[in-house]
Protein backbone atom coordinates (compact mmCIF):
# COMPACT_ATOMS: atom_id res chain seq x y z
CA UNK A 1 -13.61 -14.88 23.90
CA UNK A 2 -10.63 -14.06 22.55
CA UNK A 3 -7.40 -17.05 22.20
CA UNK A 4 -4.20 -16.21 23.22
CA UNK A 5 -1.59 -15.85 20.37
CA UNK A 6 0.17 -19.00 19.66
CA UNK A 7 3.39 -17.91 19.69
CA UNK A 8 5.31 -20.98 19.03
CA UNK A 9 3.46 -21.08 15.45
CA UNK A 10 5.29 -17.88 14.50
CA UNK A 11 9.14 -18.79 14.51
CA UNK A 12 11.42 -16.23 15.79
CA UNK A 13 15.38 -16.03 14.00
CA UNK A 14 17.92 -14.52 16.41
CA UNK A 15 21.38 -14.04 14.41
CA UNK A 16 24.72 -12.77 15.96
CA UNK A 17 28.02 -13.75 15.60
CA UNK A 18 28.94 -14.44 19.59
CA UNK A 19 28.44 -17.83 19.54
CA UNK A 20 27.41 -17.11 23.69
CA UNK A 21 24.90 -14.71 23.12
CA UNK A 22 22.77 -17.15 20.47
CA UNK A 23 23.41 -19.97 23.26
CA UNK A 24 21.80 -17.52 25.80
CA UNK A 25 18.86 -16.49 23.74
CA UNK A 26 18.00 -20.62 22.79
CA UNK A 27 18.57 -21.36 26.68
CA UNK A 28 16.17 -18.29 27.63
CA UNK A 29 13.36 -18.81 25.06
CA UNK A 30 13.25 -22.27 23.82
CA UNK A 31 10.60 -22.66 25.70
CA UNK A 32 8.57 -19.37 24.77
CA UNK A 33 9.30 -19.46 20.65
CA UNK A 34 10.28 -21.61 18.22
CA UNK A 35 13.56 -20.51 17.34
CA UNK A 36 16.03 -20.78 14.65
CA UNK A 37 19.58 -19.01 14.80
CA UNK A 38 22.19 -17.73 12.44
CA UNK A 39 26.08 -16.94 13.25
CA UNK A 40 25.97 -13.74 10.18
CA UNK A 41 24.01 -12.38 7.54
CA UNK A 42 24.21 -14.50 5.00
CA UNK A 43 23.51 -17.82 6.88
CA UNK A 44 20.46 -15.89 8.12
CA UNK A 45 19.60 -15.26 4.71
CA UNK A 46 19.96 -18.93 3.92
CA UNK A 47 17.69 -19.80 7.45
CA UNK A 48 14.86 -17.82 5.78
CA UNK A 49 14.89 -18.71 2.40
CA UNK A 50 14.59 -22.18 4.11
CA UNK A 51 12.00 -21.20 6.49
CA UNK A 52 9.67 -18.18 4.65
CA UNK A 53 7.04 -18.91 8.04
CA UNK A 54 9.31 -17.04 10.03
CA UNK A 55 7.41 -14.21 12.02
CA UNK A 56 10.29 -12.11 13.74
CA UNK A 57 13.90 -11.25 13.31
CA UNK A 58 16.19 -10.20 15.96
CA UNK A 59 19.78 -9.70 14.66
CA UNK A 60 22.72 -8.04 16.44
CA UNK A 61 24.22 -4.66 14.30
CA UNK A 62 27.76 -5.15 14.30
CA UNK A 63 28.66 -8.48 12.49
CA UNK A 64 31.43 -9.45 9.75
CA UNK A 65 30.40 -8.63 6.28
CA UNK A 66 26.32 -8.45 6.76
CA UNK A 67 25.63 -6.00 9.49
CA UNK A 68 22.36 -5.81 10.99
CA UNK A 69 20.73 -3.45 9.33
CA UNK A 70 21.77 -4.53 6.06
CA UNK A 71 20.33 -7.98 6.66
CA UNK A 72 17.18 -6.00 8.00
CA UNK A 73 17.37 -3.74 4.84
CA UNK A 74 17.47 -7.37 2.75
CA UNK A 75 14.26 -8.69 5.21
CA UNK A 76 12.22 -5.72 4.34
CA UNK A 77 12.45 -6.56 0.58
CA UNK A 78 12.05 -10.33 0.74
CA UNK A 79 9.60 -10.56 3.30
CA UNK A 80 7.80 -6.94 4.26
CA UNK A 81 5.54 -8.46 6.80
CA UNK A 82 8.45 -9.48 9.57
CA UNK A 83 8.78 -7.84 12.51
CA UNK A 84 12.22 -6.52 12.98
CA UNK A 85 14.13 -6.14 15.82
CA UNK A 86 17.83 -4.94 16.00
CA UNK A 87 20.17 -5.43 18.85
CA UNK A 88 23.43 -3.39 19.47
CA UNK A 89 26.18 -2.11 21.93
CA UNK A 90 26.87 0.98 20.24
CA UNK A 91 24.19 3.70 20.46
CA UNK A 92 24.55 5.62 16.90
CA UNK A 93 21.58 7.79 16.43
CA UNK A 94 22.63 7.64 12.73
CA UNK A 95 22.17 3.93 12.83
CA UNK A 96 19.23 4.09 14.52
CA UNK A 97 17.53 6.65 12.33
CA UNK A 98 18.93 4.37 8.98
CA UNK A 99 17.54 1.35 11.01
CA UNK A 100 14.18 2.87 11.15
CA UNK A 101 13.36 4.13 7.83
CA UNK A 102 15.40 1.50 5.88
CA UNK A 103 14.95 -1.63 7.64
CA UNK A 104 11.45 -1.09 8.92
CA UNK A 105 12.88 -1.41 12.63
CA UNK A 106 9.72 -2.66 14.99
CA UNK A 107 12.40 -2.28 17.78
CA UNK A 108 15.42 -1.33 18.96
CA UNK A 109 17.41 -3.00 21.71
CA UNK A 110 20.39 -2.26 23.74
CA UNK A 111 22.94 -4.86 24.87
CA UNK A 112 23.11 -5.94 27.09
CA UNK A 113 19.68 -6.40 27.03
CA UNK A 114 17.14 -7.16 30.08
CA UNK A 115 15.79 -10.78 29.74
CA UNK A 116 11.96 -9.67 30.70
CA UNK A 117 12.60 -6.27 28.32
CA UNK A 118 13.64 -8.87 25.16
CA UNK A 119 10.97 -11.24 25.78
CA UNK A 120 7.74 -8.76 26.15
CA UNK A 121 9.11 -6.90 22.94
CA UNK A 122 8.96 -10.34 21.09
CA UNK A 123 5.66 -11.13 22.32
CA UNK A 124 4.75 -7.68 21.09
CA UNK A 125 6.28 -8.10 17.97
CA UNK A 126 5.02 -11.29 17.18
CA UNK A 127 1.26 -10.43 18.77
CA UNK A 128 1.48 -7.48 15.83
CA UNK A 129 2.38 -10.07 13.17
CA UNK A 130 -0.49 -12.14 14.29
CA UNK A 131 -2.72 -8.89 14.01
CA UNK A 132 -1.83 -7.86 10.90
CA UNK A 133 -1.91 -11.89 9.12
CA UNK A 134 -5.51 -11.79 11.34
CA UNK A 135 -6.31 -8.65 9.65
CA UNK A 136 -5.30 -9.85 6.37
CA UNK A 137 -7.25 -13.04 6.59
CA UNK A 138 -10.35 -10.77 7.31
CA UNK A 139 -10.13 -8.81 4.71
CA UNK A 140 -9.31 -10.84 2.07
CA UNK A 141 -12.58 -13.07 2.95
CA UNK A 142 -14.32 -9.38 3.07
CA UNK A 143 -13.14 -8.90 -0.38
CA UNK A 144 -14.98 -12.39 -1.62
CA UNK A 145 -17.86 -12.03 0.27
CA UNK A 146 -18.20 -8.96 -2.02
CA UNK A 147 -17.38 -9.86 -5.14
CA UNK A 148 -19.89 -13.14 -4.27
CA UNK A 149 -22.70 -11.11 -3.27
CA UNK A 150 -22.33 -8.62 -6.73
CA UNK A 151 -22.62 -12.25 -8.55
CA UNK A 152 -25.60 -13.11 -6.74
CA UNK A 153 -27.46 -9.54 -7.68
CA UNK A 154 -26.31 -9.51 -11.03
CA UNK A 155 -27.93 -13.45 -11.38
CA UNK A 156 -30.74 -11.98 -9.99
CA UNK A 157 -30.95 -8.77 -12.05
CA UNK A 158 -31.04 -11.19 -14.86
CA UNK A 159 -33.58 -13.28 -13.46
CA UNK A 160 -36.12 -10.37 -12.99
């Protein structure tokens, strides 16, 4: 049987500067995630230095001095297993193309955005990042089952 992803042990970090829209994002999800916010880039740089378990970004473009995908741009160097999600007014192709190949963009999100639309593309974000640290896991006790079994036939060859 498979268990359902425990989503509130992979905390999300929403950061924009409208102090409304992080209001609205705790009131909607608190219950869903465990969430941390930031007001700009560089607090959200602070939030996950503080907090390296965090699963899942989701940071607004335009902001003062960080923008979004610069932060994401930062994320993808500091921690390359987050999912990334970037919210934004403005449709830029440019910025979405820059968002995509720089910042390792899981997902792209108009504002304003659909409650049920941000919610399911968390879950989806966050069931990848509990794929891929699943997949991880696996493999890395592949790996030592190996390397314990070639110990075990070399003893063995040497027994003979």
């Amino acid at each position: 049987m498979v268990e359902p992803v425990p989503y509130k042990n992979y905390p999300v970090l929403f950061v924009d500067d409208e102090e409304m829209a992080v209001i609205t994002f705790q009131r909607l999800f608190k219950n869903d995630f465990t969430i941390y916010t930031a007001s700009n880039g560089e607090e959200a740089l602070e939030v996950l230095k503080a907090h390296p378990d965090i699963a899942l970004v989701a940071t607004d473009q335009r902001m003062p001095r960080v923008s979004g995908i610069e932060l994401l741009i930062h994320v993808v160097e500091t921690h390359p297993r987050m999912i990334n999600l970037l919210l934004t007014a403005y449709s830029d192709l440019a910025l979405v193309v820059r968002a995509v190949n720089e910042g390792n963009l899981y997902r792209y999100i108009a504002k304003p955005y659909e409650e049920t639309f941000l919610k399911r593309s968390i879950i989806q974000g966050l069931n990848r990042y509990h794929l891929l640290r699943e997949w991880e896991i696996f493999f890395t006790d592949h790996a030592e089952l190996r390397a314990k079994e070639k110990t075990l036939a070399n003893h063995k060859k040497n027994l003979n």
